[in-house]
PDB file of N, CA and C in Angstrom:
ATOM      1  N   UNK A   1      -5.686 -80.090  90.311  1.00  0.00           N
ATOM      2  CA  UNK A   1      -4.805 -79.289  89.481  1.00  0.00           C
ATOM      3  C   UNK A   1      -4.135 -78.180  90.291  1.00  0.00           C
ATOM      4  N   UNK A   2      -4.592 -77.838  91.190  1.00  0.00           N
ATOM      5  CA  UNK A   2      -4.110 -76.679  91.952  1.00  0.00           C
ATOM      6  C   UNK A   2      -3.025 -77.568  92.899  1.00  0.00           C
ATOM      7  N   UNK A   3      -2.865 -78.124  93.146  1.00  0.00           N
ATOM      8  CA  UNK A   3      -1.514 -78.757  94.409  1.00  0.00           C
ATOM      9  C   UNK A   3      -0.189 -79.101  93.260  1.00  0.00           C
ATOM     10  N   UNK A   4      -0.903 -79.360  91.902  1.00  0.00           N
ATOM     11  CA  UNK A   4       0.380 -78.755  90.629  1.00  0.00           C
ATOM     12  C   UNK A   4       0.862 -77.470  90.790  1.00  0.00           C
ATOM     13  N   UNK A   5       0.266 -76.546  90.539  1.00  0.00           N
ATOM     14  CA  UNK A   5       0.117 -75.655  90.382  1.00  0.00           C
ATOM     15  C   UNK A   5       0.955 -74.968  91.610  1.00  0.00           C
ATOM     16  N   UNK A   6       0.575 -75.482  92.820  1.00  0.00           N
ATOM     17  CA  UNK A   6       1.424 -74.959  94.001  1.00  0.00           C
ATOM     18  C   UNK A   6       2.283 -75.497  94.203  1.00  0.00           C
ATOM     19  N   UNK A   7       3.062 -76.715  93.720  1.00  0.00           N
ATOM     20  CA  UNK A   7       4.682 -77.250  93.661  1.00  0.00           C
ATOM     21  C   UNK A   7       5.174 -76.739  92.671  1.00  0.00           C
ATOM     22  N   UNK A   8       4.670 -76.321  91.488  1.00  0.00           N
ATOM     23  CA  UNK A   8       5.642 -75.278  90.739  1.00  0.00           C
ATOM     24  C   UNK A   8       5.762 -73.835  91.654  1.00  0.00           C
ATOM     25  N   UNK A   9       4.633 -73.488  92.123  1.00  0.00           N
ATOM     26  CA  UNK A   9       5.315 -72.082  92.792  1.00  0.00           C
ATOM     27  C   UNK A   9       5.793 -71.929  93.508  1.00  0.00           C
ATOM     28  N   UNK A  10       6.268 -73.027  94.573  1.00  0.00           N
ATOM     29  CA  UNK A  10       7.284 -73.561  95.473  1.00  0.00           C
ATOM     30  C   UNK A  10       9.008 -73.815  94.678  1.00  0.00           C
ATOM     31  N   UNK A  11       8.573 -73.811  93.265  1.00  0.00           N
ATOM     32  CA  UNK A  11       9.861 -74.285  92.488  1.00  0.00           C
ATOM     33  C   UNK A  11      10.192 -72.479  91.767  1.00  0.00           C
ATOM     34  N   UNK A  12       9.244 -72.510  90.802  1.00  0.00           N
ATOM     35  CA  UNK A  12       9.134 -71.053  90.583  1.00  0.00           C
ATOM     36  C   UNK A  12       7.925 -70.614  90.560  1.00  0.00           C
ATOM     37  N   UNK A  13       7.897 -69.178  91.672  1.00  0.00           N
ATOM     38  CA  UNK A  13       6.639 -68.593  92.199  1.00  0.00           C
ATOM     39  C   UNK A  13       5.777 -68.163  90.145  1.00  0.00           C
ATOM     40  N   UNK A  14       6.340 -67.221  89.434  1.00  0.00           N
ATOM     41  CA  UNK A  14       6.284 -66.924  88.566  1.00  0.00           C
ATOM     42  C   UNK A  14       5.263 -67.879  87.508  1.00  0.00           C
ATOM     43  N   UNK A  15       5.833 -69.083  87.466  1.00  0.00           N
ATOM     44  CA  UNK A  15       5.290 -70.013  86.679  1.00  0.00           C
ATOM     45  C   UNK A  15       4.333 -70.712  86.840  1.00  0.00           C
ATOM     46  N   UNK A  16       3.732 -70.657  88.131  1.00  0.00           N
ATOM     47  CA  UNK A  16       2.665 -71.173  89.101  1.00  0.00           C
ATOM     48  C   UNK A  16       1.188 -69.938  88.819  1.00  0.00           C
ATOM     49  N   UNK A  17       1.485 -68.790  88.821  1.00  0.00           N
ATOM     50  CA  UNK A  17       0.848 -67.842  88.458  1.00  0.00           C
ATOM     51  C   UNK A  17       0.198 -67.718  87.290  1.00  0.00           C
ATOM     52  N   UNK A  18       1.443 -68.086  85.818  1.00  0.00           N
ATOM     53  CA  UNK A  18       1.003 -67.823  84.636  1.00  0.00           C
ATOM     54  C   UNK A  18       0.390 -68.761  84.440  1.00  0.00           C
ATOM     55  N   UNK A  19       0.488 -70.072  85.020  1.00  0.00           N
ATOM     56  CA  UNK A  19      -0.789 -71.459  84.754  1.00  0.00           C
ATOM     57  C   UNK A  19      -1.649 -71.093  85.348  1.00  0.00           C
ATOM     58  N   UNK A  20      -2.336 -70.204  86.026  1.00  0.00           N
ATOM     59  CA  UNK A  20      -3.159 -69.982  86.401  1.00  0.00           C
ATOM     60  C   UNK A  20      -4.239 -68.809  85.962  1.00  0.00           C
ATOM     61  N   UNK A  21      -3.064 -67.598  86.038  1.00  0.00           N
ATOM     62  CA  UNK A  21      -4.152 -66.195  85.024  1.00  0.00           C
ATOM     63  C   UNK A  21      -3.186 -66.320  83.690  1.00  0.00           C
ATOM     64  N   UNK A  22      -2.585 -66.597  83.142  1.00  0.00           N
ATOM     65  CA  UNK A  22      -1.968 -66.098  82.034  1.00  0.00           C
ATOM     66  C   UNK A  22      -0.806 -64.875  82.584  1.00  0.00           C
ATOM     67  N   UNK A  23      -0.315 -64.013  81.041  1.00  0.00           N
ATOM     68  CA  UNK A  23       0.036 -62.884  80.902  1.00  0.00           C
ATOM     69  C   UNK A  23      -0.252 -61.348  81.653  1.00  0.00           C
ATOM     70  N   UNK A  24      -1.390 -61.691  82.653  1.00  0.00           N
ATOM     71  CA  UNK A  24      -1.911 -60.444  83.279  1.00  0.00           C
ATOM     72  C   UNK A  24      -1.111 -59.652  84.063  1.00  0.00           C
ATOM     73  N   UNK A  25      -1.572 -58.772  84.526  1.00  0.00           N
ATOM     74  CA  UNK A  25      -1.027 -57.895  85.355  1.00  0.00           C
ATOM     75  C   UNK A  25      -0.622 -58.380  86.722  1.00  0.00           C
ATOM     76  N   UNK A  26      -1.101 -59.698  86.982  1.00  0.00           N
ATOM     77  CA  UNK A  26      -0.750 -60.672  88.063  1.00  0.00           C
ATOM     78  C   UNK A  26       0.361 -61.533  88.014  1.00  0.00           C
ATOM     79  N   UNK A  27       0.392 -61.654  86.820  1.00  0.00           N
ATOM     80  CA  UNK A  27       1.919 -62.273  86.449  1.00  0.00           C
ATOM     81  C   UNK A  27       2.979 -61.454  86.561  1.00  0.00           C
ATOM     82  N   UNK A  28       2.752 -60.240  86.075  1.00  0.00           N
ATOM     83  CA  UNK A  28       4.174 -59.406  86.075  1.00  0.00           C
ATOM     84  C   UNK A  28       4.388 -58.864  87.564  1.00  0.00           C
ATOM     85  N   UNK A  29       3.432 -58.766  88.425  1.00  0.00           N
ATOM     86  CA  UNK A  29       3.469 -58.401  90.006  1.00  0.00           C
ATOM     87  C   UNK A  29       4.341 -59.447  90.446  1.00  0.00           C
ATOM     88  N   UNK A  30       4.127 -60.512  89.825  1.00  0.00           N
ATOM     89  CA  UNK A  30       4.568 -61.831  91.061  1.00  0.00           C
ATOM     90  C   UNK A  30       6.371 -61.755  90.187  1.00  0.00           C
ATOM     91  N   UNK A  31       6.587 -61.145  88.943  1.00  0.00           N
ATOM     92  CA  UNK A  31       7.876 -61.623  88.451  1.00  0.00           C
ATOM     93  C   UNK A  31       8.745 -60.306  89.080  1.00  0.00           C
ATOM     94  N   UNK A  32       8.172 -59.513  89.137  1.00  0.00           N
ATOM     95  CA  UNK A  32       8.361 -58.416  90.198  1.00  0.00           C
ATOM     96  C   UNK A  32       8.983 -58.658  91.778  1.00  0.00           C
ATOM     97  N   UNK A  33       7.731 -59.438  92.170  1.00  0.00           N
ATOM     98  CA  UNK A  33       7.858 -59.517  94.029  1.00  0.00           C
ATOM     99  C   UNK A  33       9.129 -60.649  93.957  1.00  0.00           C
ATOM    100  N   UNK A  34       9.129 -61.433  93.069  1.00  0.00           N
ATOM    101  CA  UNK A  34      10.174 -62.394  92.566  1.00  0.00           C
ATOM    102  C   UNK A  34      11.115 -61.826  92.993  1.00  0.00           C
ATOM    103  N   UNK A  35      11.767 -61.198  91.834  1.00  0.00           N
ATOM    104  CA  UNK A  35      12.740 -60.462  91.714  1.00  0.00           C
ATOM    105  C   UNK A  35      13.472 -59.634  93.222  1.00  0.00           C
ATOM    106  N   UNK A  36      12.564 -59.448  93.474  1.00  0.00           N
ATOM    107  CA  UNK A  36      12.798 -58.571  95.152  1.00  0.00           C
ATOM    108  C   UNK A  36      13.391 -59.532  96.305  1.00  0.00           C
ATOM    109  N   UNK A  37      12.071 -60.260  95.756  1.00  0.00           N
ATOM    110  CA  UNK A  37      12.579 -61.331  97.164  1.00  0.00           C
ATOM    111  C   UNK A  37      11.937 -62.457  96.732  1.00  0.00           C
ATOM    112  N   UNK A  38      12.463 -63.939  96.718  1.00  0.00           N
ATOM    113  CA  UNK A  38      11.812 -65.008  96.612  1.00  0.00           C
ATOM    114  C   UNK A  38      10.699 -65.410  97.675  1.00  0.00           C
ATOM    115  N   UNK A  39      10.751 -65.072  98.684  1.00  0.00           N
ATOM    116  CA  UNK A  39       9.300 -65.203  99.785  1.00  0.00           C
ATOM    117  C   UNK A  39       8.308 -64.436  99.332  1.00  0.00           C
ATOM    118  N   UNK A  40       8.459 -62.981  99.011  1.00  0.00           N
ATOM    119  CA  UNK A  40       7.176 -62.180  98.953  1.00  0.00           C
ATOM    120  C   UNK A  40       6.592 -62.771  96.940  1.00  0.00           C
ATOM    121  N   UNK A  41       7.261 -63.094  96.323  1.00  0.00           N
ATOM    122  CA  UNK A  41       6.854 -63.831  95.250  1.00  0.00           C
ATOM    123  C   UNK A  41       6.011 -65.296  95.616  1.00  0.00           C
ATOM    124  N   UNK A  42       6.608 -65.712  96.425  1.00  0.00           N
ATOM    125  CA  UNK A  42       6.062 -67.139  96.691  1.00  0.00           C
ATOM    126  C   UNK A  42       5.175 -66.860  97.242  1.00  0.00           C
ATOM    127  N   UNK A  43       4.203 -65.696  98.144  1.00  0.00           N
ATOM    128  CA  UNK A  43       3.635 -65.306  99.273  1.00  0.00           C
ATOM    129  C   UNK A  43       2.408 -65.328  98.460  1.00  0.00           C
ATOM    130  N   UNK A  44       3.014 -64.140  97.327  1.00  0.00           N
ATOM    131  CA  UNK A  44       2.071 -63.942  96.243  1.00  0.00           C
ATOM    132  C   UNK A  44       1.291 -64.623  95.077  1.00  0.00           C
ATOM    133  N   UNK A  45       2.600 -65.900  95.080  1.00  0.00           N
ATOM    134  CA  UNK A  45       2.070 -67.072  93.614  1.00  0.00           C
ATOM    135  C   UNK A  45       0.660 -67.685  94.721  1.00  0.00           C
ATOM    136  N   UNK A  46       1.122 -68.649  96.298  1.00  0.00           N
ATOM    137  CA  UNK A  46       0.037 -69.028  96.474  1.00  0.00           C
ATOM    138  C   UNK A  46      -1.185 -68.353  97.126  1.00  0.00           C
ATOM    139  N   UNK A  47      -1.394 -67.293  97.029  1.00  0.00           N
ATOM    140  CA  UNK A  47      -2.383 -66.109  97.252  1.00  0.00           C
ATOM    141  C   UNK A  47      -3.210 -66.338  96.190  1.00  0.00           C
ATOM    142  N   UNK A  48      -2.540 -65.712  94.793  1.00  0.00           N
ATOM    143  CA  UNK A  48      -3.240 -65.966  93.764  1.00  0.00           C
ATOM    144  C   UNK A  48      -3.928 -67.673  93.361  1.00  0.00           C
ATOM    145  N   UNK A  49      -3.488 -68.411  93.340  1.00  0.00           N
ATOM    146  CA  UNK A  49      -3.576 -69.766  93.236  1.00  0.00           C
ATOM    147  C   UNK A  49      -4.621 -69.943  93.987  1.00  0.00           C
ATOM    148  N   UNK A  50      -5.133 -69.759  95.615  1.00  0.00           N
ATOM    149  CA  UNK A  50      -6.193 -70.409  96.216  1.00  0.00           C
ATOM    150  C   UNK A  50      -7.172 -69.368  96.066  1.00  0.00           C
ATOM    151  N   UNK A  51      -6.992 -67.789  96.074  1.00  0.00           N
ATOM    152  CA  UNK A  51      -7.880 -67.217  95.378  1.00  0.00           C
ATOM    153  C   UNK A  51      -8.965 -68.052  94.456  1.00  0.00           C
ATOM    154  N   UNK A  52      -8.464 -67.874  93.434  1.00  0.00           N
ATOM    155  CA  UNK A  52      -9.462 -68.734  92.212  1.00  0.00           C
ATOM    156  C   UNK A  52     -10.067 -70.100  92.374  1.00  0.00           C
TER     157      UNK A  52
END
């Protein structure tokens, strides 16, 4: 489930995240780092992702 999980956050970092924690405060960081820059979002979706 997780190599799903990391081709959506390759597609969108954001959406890769919320399948993973939900609504948290980890989601809105990554729609954040998003927003800034698409690398440091993506940096961040699979951070979180192999974390868990």
């Amino acid at each position: 489930m997780d190599i799903i999980r990391i081709i959506l956050s390759v597609i969108i970092p954001p959406l890769g995240v919320f399948l993973q924690v939900g609504l948290g405060a980890q989601f809105w960081i990554n729609i954040l780092l998003t927003l800034l820059g698409y690398i440091p979002g993506l940096i961040h979706a699979i951070w979180i992702i192999a974390r868990r």
